[in-house]
N, C-alpha and C. Protein backbone atom coordinates (compact mmCIF):
# COMPACT_ATOMS: atom_id res chain seq x y z
N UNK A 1 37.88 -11.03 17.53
CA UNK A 1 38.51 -10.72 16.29
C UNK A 1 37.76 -11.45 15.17
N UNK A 2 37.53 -10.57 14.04
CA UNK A 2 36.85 -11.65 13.08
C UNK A 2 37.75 -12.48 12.12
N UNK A 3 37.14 -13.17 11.68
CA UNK A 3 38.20 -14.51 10.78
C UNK A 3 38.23 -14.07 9.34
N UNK A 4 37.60 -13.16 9.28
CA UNK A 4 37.97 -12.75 7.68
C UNK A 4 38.38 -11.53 7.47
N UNK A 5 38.40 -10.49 8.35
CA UNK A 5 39.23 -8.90 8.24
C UNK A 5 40.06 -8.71 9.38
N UNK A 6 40.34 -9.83 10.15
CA UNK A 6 41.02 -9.19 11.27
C UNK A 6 41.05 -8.32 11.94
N UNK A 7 39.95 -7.97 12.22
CA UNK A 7 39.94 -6.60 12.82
C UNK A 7 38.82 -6.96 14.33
N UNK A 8 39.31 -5.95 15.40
CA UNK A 8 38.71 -6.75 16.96
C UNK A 8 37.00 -6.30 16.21
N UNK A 9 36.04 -7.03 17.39
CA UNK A 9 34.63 -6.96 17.35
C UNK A 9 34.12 -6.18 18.76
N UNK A 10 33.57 -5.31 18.63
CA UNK A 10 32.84 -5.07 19.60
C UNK A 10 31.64 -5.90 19.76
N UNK A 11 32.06 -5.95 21.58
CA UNK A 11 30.47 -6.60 21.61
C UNK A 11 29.31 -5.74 22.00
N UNK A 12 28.07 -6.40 21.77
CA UNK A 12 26.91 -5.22 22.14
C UNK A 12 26.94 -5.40 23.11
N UNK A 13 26.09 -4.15 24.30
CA UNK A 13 25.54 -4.50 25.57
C UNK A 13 24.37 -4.93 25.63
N UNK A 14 24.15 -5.92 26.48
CA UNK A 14 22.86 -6.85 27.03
C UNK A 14 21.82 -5.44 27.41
N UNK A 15 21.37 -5.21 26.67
CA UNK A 15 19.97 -4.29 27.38
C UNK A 15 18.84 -4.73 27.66
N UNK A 16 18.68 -5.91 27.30
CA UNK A 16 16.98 -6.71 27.80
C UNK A 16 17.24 -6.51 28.89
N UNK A 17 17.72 -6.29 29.82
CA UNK A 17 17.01 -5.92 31.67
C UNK A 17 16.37 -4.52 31.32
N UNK A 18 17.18 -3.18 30.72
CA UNK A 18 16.56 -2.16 30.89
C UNK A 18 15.59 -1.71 30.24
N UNK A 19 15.13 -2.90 29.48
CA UNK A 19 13.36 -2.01 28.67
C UNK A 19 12.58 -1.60 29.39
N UNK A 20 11.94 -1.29 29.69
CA UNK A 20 10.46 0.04 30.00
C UNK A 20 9.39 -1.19 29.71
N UNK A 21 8.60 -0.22 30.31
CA UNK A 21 6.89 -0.62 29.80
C UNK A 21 6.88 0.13 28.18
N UNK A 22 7.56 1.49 27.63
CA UNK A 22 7.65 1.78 26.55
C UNK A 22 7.82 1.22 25.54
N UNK A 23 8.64 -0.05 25.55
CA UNK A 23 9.22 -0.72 24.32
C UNK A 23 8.55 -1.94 24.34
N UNK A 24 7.33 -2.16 24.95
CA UNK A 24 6.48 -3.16 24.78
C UNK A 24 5.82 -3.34 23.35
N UNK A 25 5.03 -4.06 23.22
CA UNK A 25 4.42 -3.73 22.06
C UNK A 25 2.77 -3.14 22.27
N UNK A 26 2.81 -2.93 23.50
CA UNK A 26 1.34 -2.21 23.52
C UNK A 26 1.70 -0.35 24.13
N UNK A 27 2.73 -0.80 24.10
CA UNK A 27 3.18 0.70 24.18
C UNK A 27 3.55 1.81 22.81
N UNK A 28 3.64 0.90 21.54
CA UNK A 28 3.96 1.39 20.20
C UNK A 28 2.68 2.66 19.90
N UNK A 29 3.02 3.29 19.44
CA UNK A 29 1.81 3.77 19.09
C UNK A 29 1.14 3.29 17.38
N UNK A 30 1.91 3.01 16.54
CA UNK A 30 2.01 2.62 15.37
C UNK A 30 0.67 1.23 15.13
N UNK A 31 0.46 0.31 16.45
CA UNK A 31 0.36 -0.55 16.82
C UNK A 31 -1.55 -0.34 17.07
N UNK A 32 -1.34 0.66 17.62
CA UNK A 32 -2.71 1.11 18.19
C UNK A 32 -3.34 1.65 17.16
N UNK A 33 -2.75 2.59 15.58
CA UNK A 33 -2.94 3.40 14.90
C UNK A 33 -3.54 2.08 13.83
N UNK A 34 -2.52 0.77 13.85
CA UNK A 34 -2.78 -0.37 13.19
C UNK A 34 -4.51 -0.85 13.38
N UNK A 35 -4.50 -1.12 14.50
CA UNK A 35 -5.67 -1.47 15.04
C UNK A 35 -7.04 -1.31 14.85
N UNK A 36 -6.79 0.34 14.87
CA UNK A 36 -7.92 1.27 14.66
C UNK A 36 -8.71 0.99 13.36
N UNK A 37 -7.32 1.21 12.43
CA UNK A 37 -7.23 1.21 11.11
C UNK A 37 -8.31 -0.39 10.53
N UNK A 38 -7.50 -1.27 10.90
CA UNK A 38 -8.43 -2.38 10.78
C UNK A 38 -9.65 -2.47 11.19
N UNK A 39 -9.99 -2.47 12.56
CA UNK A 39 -11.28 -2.14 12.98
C UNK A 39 -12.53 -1.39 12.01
N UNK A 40 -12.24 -0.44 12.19
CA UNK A 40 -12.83 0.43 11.11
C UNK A 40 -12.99 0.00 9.79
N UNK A 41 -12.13 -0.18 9.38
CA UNK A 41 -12.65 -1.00 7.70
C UNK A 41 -13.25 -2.40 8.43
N UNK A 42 -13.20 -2.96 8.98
CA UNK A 42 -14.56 -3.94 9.32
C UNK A 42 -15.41 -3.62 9.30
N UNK A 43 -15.92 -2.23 10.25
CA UNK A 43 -17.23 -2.12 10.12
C UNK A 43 -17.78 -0.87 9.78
N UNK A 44 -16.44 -0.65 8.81
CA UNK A 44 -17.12 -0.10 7.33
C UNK A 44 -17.47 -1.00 6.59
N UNK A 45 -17.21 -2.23 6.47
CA UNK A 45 -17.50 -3.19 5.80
C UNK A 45 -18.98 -3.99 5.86
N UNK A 46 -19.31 -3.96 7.42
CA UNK A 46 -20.34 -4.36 7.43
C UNK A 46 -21.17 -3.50 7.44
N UNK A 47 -21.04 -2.15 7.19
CA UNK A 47 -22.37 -1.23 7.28
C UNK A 47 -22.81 -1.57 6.17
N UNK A 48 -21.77 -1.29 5.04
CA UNK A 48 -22.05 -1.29 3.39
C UNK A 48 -22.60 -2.43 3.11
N UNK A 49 -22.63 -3.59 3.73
CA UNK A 49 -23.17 -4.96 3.56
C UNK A 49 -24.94 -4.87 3.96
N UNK A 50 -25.19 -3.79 5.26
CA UNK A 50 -26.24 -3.64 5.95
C UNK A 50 -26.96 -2.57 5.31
N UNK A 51 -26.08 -1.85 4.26
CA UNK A 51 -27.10 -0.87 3.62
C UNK A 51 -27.09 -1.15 2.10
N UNK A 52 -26.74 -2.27 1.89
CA UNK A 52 -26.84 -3.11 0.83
C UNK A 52 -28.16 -3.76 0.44
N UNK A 53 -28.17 -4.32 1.59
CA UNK A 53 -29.34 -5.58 1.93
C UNK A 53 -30.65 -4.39 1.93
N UNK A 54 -30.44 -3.45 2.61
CA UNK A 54 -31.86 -2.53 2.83
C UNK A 54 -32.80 -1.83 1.59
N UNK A 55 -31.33 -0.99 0.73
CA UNK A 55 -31.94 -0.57 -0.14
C UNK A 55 -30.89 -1.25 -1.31
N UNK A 56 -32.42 -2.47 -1.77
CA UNK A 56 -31.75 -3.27 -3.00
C UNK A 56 -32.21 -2.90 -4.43
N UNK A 57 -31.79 -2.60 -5.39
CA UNK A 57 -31.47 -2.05 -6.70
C UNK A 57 -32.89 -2.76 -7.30
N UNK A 58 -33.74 -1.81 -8.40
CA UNK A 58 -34.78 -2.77 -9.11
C UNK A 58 -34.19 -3.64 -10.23
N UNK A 59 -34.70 -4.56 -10.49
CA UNK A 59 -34.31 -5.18 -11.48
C UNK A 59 -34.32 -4.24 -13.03
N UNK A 60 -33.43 -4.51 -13.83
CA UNK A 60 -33.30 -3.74 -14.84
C UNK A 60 -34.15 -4.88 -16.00
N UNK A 61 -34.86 -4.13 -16.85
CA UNK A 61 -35.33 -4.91 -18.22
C UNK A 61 -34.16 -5.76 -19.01
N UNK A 62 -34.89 -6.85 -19.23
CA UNK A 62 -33.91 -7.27 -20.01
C UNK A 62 -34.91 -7.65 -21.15
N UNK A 63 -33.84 -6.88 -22.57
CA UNK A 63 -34.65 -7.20 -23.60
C UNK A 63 -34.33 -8.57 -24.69
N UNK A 64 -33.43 -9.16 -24.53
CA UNK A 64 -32.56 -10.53 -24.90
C UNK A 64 -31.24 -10.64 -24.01
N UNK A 65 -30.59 -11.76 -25.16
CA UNK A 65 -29.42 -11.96 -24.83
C UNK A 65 -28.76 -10.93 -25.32
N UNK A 66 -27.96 -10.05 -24.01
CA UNK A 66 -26.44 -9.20 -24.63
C UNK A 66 -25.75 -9.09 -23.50
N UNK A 67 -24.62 -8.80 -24.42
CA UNK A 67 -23.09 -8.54 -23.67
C UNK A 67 -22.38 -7.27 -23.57
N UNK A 68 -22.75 -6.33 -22.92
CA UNK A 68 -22.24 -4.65 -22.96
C UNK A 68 -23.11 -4.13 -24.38
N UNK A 69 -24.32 -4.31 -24.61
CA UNK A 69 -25.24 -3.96 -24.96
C UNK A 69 -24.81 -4.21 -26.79
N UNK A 70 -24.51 -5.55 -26.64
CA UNK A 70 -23.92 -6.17 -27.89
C UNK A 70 -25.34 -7.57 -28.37
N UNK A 71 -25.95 -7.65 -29.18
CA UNK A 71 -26.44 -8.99 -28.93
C UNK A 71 -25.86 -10.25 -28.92
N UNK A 72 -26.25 -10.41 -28.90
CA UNK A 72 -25.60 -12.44 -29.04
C UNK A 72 -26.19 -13.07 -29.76
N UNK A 73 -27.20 -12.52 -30.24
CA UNK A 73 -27.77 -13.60 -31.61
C UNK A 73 -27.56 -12.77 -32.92
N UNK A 74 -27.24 -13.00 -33.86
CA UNK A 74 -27.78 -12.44 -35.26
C UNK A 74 -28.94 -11.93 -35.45
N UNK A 75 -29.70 -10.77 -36.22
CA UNK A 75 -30.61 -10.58 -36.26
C UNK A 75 -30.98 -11.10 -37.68
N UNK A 76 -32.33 -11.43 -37.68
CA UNK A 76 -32.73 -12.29 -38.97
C UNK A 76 -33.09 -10.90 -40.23
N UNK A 77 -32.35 -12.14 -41.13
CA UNK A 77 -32.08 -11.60 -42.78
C UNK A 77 -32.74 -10.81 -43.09
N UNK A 78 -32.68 -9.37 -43.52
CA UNK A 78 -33.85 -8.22 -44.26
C UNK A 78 -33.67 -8.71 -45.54
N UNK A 79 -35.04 -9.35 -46.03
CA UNK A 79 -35.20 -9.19 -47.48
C UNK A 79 -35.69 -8.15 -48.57
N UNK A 80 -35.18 -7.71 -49.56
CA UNK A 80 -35.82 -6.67 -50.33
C UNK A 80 -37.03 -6.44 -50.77
């Protein structure tokens, strides 16, 4: 009976004897789908790292200091 509605409680039944090999956790499929999932972005990860390194970008000109193709210095005074 509970102590605050009075009302009886059922109890659950003990089912830990009857689990399966199903309700394991290598039986999930969700589990396996997890797995995959990770795996794969690893070594998607390291390909992109391995075709990184192979074909590396030329250096671009740099014609001074800039910032999103802003300079950073003043340009000197035009006189008339």
């Amino acid at each position: 009976m509970s102590t605050r509605f009075r009302t009886p409680t059922r109890s659950q039944p003990d089912d830990s004897g009857s689990r399966g090999a199903g309700c394991a956790w290598y039986g999930q499929p969700i589990v396996w789908v997890g797995a995959a999932v990770f795996i794969a972005s690893m070594v998607g990860c390291a390909w992109l790292i391995v075709a990184a390194e192979r074909y590396a970008d030329p250096p671009l000109p740099v014609e001074g200091l800039k910032i999103l193709t802003m300079p950073l210095t003043r340009p000197p005074p035009q006189t008339p």
